[in-house]
C-alpha atoms as a PDB file:
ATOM      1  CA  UNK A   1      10.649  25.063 -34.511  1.00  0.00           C
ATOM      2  CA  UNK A   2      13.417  23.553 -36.024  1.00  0.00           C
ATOM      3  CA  UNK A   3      14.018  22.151 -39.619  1.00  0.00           C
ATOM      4  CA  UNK A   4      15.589  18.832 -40.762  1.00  0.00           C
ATOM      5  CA  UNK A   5      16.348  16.732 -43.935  1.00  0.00           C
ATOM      6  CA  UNK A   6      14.391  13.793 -42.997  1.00  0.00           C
ATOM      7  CA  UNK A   7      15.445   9.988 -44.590  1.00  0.00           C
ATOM      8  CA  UNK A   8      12.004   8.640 -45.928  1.00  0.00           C
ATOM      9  CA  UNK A   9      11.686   4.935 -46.843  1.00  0.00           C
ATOM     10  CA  UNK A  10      10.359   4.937 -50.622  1.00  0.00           C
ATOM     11  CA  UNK A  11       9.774   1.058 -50.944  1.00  0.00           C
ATOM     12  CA  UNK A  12      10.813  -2.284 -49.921  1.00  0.00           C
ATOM     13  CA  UNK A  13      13.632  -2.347 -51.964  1.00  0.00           C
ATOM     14  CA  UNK A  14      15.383  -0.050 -49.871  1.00  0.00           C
ATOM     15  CA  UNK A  15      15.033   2.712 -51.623  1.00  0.00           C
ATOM     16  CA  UNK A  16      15.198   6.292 -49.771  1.00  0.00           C
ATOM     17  CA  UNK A  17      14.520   9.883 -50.308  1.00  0.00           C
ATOM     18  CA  UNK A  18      14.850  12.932 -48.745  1.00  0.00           C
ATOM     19  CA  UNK A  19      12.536  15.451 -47.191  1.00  0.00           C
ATOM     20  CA  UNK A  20      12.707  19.038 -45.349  1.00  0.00           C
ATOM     21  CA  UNK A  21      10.816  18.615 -42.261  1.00  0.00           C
ATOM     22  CA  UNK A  22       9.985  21.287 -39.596  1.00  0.00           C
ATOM     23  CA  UNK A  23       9.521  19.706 -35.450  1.00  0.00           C
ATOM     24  CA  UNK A  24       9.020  21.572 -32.499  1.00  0.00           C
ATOM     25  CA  UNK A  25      11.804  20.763 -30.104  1.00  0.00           C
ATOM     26  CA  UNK A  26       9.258  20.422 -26.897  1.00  0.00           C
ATOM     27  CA  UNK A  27       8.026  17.099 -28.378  1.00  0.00           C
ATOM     28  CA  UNK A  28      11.398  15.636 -29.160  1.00  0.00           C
ATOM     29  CA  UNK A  29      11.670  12.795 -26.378  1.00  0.00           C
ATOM     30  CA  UNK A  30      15.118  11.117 -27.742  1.00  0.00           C
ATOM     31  CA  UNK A  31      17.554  11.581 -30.134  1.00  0.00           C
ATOM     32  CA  UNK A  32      20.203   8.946 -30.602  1.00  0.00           C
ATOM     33  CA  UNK A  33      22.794   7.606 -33.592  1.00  0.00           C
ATOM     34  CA  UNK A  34      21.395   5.654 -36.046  1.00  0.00           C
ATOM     35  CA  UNK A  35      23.957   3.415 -37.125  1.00  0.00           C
ATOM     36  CA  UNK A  36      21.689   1.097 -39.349  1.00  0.00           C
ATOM     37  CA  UNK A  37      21.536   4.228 -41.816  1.00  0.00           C
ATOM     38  CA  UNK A  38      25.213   5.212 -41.625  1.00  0.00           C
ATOM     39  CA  UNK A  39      25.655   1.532 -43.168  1.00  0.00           C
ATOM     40  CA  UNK A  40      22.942   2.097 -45.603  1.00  0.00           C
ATOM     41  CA  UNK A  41      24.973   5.730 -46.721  1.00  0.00           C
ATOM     42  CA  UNK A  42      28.426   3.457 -46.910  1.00  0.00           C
ATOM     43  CA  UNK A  43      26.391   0.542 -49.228  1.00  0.00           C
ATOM     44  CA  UNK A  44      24.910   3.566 -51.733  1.00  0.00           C
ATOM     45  CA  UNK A  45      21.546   2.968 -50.561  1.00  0.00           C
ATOM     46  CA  UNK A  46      20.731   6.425 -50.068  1.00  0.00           C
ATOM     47  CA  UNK A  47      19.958   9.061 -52.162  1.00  0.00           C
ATOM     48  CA  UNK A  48      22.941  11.193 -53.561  1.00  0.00           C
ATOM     49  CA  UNK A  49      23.912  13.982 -52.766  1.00  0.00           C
ATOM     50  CA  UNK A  50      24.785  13.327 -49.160  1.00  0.00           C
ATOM     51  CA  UNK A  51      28.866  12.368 -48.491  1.00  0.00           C
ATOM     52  CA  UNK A  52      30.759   9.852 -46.842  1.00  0.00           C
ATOM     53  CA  UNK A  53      30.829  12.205 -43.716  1.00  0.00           C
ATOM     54  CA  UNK A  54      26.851  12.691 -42.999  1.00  0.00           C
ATOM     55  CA  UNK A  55      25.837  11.300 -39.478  1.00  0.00           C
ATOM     56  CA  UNK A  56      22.412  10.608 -39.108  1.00  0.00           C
ATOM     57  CA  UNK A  57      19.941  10.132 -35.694  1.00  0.00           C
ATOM     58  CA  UNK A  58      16.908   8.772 -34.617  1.00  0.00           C
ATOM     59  CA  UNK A  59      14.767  11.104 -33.205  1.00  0.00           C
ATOM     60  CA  UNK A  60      11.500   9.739 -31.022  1.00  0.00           C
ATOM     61  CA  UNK A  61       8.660  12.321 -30.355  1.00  0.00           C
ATOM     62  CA  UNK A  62       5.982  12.544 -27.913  1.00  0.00           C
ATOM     63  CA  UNK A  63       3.513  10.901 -30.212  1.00  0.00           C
ATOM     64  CA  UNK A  64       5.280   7.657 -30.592  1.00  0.00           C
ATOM     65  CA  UNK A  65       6.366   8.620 -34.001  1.00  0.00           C
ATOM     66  CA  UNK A  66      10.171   8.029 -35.245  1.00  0.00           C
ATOM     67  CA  UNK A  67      12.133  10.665 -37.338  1.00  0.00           C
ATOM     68  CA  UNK A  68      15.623   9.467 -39.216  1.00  0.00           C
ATOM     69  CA  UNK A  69      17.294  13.160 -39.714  1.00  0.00           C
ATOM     70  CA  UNK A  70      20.440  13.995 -41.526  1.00  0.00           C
ATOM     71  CA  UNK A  71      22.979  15.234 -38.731  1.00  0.00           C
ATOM     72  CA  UNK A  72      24.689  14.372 -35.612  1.00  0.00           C
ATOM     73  CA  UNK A  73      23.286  14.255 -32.302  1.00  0.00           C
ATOM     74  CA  UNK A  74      25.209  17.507 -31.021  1.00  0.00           C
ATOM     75  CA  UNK A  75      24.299  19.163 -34.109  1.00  0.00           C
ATOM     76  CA  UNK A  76      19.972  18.404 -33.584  1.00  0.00           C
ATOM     77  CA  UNK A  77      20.973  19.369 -29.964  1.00  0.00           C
ATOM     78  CA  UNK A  78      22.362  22.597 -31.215  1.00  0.00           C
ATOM     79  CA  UNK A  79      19.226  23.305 -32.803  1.00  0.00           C
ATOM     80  CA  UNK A  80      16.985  22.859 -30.354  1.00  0.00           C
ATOM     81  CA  UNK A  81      18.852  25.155 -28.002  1.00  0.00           C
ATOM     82  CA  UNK A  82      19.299  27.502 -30.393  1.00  0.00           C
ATOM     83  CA  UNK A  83      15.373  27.502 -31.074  1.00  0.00           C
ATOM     84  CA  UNK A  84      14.747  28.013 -27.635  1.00  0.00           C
ATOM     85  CA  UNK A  85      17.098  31.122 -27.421  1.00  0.00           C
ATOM     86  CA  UNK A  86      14.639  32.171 -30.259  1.00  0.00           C
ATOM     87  CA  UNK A  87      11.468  31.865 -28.340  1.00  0.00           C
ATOM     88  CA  UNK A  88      12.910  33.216 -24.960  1.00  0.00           C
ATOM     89  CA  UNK A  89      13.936  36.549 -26.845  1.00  0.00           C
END
């Protein structure tokens, strides 16, 4: 299992928040840049607390669901190998 800082929608008025979330890696299908909320971070339209610098990525699981997560795409990748280390002993 691996934990994230997920970027909820709060409203339609483009309001955010954040949220700890924990995924298994074997039903993480995709994970890709999410420009759309890099723009968001640069127009203050996320919550604070989170710099200039953050990268954030779409993630699509095996149920069809979407996750926006704080982080880059080698970083998620990092965590998913290093979960699996975990499990294999």
């Amino acid at each position: 299992m691996i934990k994230l800082i997920q970027v909820v929608p709060a409203n339609q008025n483009d309001e955010h928040y954040l949220l700890e979330v924990t995924l298994n890696p074997a039903h993480i299908v995709s994970v890709n840049s999410s420009d759309k909320y890099l723009m968001l971070l640069h127009q203050n339209k996320l919550p604070d607390g989170l710099s200039n610098n953050h990268e954030f990525v779409e993630i699509s699981l095996s149920n069809g669901r979407t996750v926006i997560a704080v982080g880059s795409p080698q970083v998620i990748y990092e965590k998913i190998q290093a979960s699996k280390k975990l499990l294999l002993g």
